[in-house]
C-alpha atoms as a PDB file:
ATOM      1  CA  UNK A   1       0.000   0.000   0.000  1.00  0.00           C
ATOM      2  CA  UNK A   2       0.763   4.047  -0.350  1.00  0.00           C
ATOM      3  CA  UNK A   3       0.034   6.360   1.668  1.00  0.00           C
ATOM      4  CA  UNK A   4       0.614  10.394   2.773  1.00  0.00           C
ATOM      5  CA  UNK A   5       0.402  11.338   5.995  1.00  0.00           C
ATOM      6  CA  UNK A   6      -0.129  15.239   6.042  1.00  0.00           C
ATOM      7  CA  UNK A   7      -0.175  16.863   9.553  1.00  0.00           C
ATOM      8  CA  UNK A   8       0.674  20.129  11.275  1.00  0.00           C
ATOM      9  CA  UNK A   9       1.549  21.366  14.447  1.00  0.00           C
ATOM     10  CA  UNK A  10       2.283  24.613  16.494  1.00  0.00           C
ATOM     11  CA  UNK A  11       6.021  24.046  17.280  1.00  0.00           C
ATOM     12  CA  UNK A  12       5.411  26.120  20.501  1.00  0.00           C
ATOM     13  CA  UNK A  13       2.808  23.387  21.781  1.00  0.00           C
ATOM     14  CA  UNK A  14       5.741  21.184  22.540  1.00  0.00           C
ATOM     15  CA  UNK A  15       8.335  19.030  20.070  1.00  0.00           C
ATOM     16  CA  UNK A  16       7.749  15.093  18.895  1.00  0.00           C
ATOM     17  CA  UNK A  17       9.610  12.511  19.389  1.00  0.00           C
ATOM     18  CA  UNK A  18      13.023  12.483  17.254  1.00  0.00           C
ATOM     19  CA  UNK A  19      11.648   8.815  16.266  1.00  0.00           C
ATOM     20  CA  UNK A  20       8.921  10.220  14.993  1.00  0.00           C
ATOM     21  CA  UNK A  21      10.355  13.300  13.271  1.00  0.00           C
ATOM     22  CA  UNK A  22      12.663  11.285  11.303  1.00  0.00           C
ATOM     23  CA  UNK A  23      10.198   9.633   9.790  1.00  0.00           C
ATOM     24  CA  UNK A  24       8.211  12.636   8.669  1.00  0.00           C
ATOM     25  CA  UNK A  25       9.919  13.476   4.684  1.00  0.00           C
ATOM     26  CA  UNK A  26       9.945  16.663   4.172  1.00  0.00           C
ATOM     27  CA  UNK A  27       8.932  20.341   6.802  1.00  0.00           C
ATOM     28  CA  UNK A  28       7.771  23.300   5.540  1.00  0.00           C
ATOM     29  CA  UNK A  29       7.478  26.465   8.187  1.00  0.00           C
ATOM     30  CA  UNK A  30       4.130  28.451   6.919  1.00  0.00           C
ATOM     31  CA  UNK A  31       4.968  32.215   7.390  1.00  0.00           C
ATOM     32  CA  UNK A  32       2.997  35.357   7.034  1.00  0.00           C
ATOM     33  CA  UNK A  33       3.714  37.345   3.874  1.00  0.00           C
ATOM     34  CA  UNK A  34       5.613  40.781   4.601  1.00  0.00           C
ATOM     35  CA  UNK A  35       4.646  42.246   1.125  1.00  0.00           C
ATOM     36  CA  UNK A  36       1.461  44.373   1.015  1.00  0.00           C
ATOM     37  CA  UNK A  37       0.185  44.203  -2.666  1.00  0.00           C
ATOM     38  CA  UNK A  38       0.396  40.317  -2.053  1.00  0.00           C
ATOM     39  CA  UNK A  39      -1.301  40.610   1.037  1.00  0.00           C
ATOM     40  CA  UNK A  40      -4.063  42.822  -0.703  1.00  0.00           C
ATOM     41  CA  UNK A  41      -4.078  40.209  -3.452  1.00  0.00           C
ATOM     42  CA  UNK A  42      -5.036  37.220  -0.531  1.00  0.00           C
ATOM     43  CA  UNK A  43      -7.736  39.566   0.987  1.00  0.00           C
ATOM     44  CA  UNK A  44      -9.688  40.003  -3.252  1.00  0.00           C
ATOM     45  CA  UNK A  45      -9.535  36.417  -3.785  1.00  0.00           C
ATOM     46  CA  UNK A  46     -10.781  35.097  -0.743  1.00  0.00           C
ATOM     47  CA  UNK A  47     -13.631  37.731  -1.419  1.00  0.00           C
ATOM     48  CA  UNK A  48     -13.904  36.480  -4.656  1.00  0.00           C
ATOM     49  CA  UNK A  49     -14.308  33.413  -3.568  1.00  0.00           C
ATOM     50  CA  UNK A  50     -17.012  33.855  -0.959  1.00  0.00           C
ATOM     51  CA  UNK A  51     -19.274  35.973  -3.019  1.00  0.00           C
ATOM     52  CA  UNK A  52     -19.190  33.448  -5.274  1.00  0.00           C
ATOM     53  CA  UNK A  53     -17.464  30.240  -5.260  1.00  0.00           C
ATOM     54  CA  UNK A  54     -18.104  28.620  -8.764  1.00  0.00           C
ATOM     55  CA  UNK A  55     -16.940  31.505 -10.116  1.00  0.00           C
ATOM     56  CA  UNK A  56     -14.240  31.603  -8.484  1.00  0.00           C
ATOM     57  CA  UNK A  57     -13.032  28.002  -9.811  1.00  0.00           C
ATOM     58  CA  UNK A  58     -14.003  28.905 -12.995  1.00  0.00           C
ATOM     59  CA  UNK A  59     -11.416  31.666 -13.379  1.00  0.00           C
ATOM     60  CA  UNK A  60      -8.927  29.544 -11.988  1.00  0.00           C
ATOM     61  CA  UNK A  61      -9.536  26.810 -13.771  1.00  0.00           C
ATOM     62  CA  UNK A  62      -6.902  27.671 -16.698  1.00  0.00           C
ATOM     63  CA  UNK A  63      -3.983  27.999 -14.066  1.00  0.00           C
ATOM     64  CA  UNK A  64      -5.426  24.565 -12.179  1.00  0.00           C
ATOM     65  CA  UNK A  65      -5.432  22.827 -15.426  1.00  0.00           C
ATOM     66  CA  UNK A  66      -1.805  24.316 -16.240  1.00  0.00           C
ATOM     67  CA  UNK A  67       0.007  23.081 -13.018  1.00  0.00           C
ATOM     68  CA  UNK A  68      -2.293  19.301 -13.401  1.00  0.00           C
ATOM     69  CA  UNK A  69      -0.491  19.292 -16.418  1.00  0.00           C
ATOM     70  CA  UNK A  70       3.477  20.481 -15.101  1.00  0.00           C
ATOM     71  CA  UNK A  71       2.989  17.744 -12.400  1.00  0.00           C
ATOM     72  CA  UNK A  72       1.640  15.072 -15.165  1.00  0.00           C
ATOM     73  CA  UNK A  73       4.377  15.736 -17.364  1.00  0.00           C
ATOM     74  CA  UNK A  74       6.888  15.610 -13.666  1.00  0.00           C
ATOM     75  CA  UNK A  75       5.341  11.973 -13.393  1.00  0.00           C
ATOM     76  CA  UNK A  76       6.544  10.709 -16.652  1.00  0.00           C
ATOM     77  CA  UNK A  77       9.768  12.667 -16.503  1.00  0.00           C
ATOM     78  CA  UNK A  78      10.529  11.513 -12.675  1.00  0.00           C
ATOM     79  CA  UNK A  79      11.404   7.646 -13.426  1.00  0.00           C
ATOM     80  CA  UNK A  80      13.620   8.603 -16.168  1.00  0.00           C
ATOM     81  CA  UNK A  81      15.419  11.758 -14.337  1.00  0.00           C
ATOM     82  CA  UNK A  82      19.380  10.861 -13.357  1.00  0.00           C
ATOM     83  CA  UNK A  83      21.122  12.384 -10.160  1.00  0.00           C
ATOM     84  CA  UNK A  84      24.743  12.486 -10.733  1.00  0.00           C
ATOM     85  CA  UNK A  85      27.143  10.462  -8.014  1.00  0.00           C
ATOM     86  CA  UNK A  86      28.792  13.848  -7.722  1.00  0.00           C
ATOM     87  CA  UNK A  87      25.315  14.994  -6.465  1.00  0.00           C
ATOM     88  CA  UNK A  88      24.623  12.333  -4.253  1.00  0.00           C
ATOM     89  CA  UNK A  89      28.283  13.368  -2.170  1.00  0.00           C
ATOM     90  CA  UNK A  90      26.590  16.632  -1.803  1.00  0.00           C
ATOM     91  CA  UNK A  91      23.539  15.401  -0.323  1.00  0.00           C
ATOM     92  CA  UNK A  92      26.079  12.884   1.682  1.00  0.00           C
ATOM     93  CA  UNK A  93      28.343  15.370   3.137  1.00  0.00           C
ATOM     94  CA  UNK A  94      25.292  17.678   3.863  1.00  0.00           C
ATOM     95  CA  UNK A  95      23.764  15.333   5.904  1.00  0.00           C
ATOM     96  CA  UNK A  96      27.238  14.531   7.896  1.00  0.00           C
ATOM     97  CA  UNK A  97      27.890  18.446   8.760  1.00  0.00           C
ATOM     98  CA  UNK A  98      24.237  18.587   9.604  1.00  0.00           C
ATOM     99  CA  UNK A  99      24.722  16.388  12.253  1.00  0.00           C
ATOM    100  CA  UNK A 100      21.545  13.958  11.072  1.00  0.00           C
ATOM    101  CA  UNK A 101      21.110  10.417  12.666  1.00  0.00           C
ATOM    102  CA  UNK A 102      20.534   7.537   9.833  1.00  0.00           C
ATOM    103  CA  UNK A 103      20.158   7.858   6.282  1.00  0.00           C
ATOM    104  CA  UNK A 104      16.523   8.707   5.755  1.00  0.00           C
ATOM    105  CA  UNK A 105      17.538  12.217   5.282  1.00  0.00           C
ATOM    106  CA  UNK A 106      19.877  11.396   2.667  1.00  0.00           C
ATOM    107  CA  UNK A 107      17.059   9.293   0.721  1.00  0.00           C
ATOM    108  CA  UNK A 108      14.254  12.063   0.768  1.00  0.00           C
ATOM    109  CA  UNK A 109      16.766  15.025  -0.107  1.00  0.00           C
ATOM    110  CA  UNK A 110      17.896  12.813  -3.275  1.00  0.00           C
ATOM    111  CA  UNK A 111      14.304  11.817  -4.153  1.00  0.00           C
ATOM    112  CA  UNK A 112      12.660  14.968  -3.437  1.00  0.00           C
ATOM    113  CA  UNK A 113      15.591  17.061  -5.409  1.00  0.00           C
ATOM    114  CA  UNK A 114      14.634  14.253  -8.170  1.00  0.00           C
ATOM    115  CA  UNK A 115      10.983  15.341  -8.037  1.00  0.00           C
ATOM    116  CA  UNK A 116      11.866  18.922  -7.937  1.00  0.00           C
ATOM    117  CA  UNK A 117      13.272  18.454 -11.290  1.00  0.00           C
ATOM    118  CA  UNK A 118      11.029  16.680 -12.757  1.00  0.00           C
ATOM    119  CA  UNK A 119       8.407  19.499 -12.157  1.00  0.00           C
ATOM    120  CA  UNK A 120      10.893  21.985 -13.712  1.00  0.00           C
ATOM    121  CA  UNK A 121      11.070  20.190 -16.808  1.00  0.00           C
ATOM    122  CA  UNK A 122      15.201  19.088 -16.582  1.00  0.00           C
ATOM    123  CA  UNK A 123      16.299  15.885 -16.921  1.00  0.00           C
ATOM    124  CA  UNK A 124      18.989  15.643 -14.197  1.00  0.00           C
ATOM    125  CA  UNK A 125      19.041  17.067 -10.307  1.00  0.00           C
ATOM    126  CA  UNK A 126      20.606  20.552  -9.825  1.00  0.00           C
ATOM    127  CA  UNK A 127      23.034  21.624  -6.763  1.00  0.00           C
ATOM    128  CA  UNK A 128      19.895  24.067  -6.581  1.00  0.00           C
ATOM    129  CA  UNK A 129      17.571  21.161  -6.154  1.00  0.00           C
ATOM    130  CA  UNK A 130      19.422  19.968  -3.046  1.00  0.00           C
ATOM    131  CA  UNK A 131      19.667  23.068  -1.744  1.00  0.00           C
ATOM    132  CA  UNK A 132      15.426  23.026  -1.953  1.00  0.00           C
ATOM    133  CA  UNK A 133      15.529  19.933  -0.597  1.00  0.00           C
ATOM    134  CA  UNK A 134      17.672  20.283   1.959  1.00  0.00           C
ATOM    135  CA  UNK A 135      15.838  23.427   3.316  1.00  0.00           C
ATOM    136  CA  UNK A 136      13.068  20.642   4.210  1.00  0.00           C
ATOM    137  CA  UNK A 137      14.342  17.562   4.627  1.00  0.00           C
ATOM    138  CA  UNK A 138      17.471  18.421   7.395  1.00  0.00           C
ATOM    139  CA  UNK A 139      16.079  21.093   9.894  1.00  0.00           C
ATOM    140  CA  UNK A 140      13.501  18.682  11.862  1.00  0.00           C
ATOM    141  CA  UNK A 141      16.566  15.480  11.689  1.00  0.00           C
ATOM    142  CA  UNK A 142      19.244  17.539  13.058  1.00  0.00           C
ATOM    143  CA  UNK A 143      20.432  15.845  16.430  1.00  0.00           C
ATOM    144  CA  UNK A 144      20.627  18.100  19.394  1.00  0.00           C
ATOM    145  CA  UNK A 145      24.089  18.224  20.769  1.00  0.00           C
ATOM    146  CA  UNK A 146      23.667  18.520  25.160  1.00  0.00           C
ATOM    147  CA  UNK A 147      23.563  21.411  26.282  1.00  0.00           C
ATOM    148  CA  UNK A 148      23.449  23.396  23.019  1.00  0.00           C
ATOM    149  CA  UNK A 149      20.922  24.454  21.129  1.00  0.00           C
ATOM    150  CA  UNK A 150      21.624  23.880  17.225  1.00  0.00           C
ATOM    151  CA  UNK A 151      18.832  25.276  14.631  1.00  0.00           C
ATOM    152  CA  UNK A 152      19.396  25.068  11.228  1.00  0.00           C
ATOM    153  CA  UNK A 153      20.669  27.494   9.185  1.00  0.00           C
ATOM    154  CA  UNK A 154      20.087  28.142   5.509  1.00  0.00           C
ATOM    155  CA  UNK A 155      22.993  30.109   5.025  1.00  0.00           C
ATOM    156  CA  UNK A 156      25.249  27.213   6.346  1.00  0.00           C
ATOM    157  CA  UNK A 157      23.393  25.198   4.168  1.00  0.00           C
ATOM    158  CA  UNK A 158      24.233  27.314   1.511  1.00  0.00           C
ATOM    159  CA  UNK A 159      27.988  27.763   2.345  1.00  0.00           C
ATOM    160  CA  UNK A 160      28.564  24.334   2.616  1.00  0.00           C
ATOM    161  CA  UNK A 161      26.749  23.788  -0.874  1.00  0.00           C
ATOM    162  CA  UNK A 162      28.813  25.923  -2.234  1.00  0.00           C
ATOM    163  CA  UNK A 163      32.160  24.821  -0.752  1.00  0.00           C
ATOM    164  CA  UNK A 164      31.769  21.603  -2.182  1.00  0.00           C
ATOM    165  CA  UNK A 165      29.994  22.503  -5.304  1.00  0.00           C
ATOM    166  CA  UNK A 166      33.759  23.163  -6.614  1.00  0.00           C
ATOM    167  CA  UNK A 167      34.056  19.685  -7.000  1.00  0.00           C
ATOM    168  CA  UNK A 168      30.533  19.642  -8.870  1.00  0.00           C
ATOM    169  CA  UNK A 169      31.243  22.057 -11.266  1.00  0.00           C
END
Protein backbone atom coordinates (compact mmCIF):
# COMPACT_ATOMS: atom_id res chain seq x y z
CA UNK A 1 0.00 0.00 0.00
CA UNK A 2 0.76 4.05 -0.35
CA UNK A 3 0.03 6.36 1.67
CA UNK A 4 0.61 10.39 2.77
CA UNK A 5 0.40 11.34 6.00
CA UNK A 6 -0.13 15.24 6.04
CA UNK A 7 -0.18 16.86 9.55
CA UNK A 8 0.67 20.13 11.28
CA UNK A 9 1.55 21.37 14.45
CA UNK A 10 2.28 24.61 16.49
CA UNK A 11 6.02 24.05 17.28
CA UNK A 12 5.41 26.12 20.50
CA UNK A 13 2.81 23.39 21.78
CA UNK A 14 5.74 21.18 22.54
CA UNK A 15 8.33 19.03 20.07
CA UNK A 16 7.75 15.09 18.90
CA UNK A 17 9.61 12.51 19.39
CA UNK A 18 13.02 12.48 17.25
CA UNK A 19 11.65 8.82 16.27
CA UNK A 20 8.92 10.22 14.99
CA UNK A 21 10.35 13.30 13.27
CA UNK A 22 12.66 11.28 11.30
CA UNK A 23 10.20 9.63 9.79
CA UNK A 24 8.21 12.64 8.67
CA UNK A 25 9.92 13.48 4.68
CA UNK A 26 9.95 16.66 4.17
CA UNK A 27 8.93 20.34 6.80
CA UNK A 28 7.77 23.30 5.54
CA UNK A 29 7.48 26.46 8.19
CA UNK A 30 4.13 28.45 6.92
CA UNK A 31 4.97 32.21 7.39
CA UNK A 32 3.00 35.36 7.03
CA UNK A 33 3.71 37.35 3.87
CA UNK A 34 5.61 40.78 4.60
CA UNK A 35 4.65 42.25 1.12
CA UNK A 36 1.46 44.37 1.01
CA UNK A 37 0.19 44.20 -2.67
CA UNK A 38 0.40 40.32 -2.05
CA UNK A 39 -1.30 40.61 1.04
CA UNK A 40 -4.06 42.82 -0.70
CA UNK A 41 -4.08 40.21 -3.45
CA UNK A 42 -5.04 37.22 -0.53
CA UNK A 43 -7.74 39.57 0.99
CA UNK A 44 -9.69 40.00 -3.25
CA UNK A 45 -9.53 36.42 -3.79
CA UNK A 46 -10.78 35.10 -0.74
CA UNK A 47 -13.63 37.73 -1.42
CA UNK A 48 -13.90 36.48 -4.66
CA UNK A 49 -14.31 33.41 -3.57
CA UNK A 50 -17.01 33.86 -0.96
CA UNK A 51 -19.27 35.97 -3.02
CA UNK A 52 -19.19 33.45 -5.27
CA UNK A 53 -17.46 30.24 -5.26
CA UNK A 54 -18.10 28.62 -8.76
CA UNK A 55 -16.94 31.51 -10.12
CA UNK A 56 -14.24 31.60 -8.48
CA UNK A 57 -13.03 28.00 -9.81
CA UNK A 58 -14.00 28.90 -13.00
CA UNK A 59 -11.42 31.67 -13.38
CA UNK A 60 -8.93 29.54 -11.99
CA UNK A 61 -9.54 26.81 -13.77
CA UNK A 62 -6.90 27.67 -16.70
CA UNK A 63 -3.98 28.00 -14.07
CA UNK A 64 -5.43 24.56 -12.18
CA UNK A 65 -5.43 22.83 -15.43
CA UNK A 66 -1.81 24.32 -16.24
CA UNK A 67 0.01 23.08 -13.02
CA UNK A 68 -2.29 19.30 -13.40
CA UNK A 69 -0.49 19.29 -16.42
CA UNK A 70 3.48 20.48 -15.10
CA UNK A 71 2.99 17.74 -12.40
CA UNK A 72 1.64 15.07 -15.17
CA UNK A 73 4.38 15.74 -17.36
CA UNK A 74 6.89 15.61 -13.67
CA UNK A 75 5.34 11.97 -13.39
CA UNK A 76 6.54 10.71 -16.65
CA UNK A 77 9.77 12.67 -16.50
CA UNK A 78 10.53 11.51 -12.67
CA UNK A 79 11.40 7.65 -13.43
CA UNK A 80 13.62 8.60 -16.17
CA UNK A 81 15.42 11.76 -14.34
CA UNK A 82 19.38 10.86 -13.36
CA UNK A 83 21.12 12.38 -10.16
CA UNK A 84 24.74 12.49 -10.73
CA UNK A 85 27.14 10.46 -8.01
CA UNK A 86 28.79 13.85 -7.72
CA UNK A 87 25.31 14.99 -6.46
CA UNK A 88 24.62 12.33 -4.25
CA UNK A 89 28.28 13.37 -2.17
CA UNK A 90 26.59 16.63 -1.80
CA UNK A 91 23.54 15.40 -0.32
CA UNK A 92 26.08 12.88 1.68
CA UNK A 93 28.34 15.37 3.14
CA UNK A 94 25.29 17.68 3.86
CA UNK A 95 23.76 15.33 5.90
CA UNK A 96 27.24 14.53 7.90
CA UNK A 97 27.89 18.45 8.76
CA UNK A 98 24.24 18.59 9.60
CA UNK A 99 24.72 16.39 12.25
CA UNK A 100 21.55 13.96 11.07
CA UNK A 101 21.11 10.42 12.67
CA UNK A 102 20.53 7.54 9.83
CA UNK A 103 20.16 7.86 6.28
CA UNK A 104 16.52 8.71 5.75
CA UNK A 105 17.54 12.22 5.28
CA UNK A 106 19.88 11.40 2.67
CA UNK A 107 17.06 9.29 0.72
CA UNK A 108 14.25 12.06 0.77
CA UNK A 109 16.77 15.02 -0.11
CA UNK A 110 17.90 12.81 -3.27
CA UNK A 111 14.30 11.82 -4.15
CA UNK A 112 12.66 14.97 -3.44
CA UNK A 113 15.59 17.06 -5.41
CA UNK A 114 14.63 14.25 -8.17
CA UNK A 115 10.98 15.34 -8.04
CA UNK A 116 11.87 18.92 -7.94
CA UNK A 117 13.27 18.45 -11.29
CA UNK A 118 11.03 16.68 -12.76
CA UNK A 119 8.41 19.50 -12.16
CA UNK A 120 10.89 21.98 -13.71
CA UNK A 121 11.07 20.19 -16.81
CA UNK A 122 15.20 19.09 -16.58
CA UNK A 123 16.30 15.89 -16.92
CA UNK A 124 18.99 15.64 -14.20
CA UNK A 125 19.04 17.07 -10.31
CA UNK A 126 20.61 20.55 -9.82
CA UNK A 127 23.03 21.62 -6.76
CA UNK A 128 19.89 24.07 -6.58
CA UNK A 129 17.57 21.16 -6.15
CA UNK A 130 19.42 19.97 -3.05
CA UNK A 131 19.67 23.07 -1.74
CA UNK A 132 15.43 23.03 -1.95
CA UNK A 133 15.53 19.93 -0.60
CA UNK A 134 17.67 20.28 1.96
CA UNK A 135 15.84 23.43 3.32
CA UNK A 136 13.07 20.64 4.21
CA UNK A 137 14.34 17.56 4.63
CA UNK A 138 17.47 18.42 7.40
CA UNK A 139 16.08 21.09 9.89
CA UNK A 140 13.50 18.68 11.86
CA UNK A 141 16.57 15.48 11.69
CA UNK A 142 19.24 17.54 13.06
CA UNK A 143 20.43 15.84 16.43
CA UNK A 144 20.63 18.10 19.39
CA UNK A 145 24.09 18.22 20.77
CA UNK A 146 23.67 18.52 25.16
CA UNK A 147 23.56 21.41 26.28
CA UNK A 148 23.45 23.40 23.02
CA UNK A 149 20.92 24.45 21.13
CA UNK A 150 21.62 23.88 17.23
CA UNK A 151 18.83 25.28 14.63
CA UNK A 152 19.40 25.07 11.23
CA UNK A 153 20.67 27.49 9.19
CA UNK A 154 20.09 28.14 5.51
CA UNK A 155 22.99 30.11 5.02
CA UNK A 156 25.25 27.21 6.35
CA UNK A 157 23.39 25.20 4.17
CA UNK A 158 24.23 27.31 1.51
CA UNK A 159 27.99 27.76 2.35
CA UNK A 160 28.56 24.33 2.62
CA UNK A 161 26.75 23.79 -0.87
CA UNK A 162 28.81 25.92 -2.23
CA UNK A 163 32.16 24.82 -0.75
CA UNK A 164 31.77 21.60 -2.18
CA UNK A 165 29.99 22.50 -5.30
CA UNK A 166 33.76 23.16 -6.61
CA UNK A 167 34.06 19.69 -7.00
CA UNK A 168 30.53 19.64 -8.87
CA UNK A 169 31.24 22.06 -11.27
Amino acid sequence: SQFVIIGSMNPEEGELRPQLLDRLALQAEVKGIKDVDKRVEIIKRSREFQEDPALFREKWEPAQNELRKRILEAMTRLPKLKTSMKIIELITRLGIDFNIDGHRGDIIIERSARTNAALEGRDETTVEDVVLAAEMALPHRMRKQPFEEEAFSAEMLRKLVRKYGEDIA
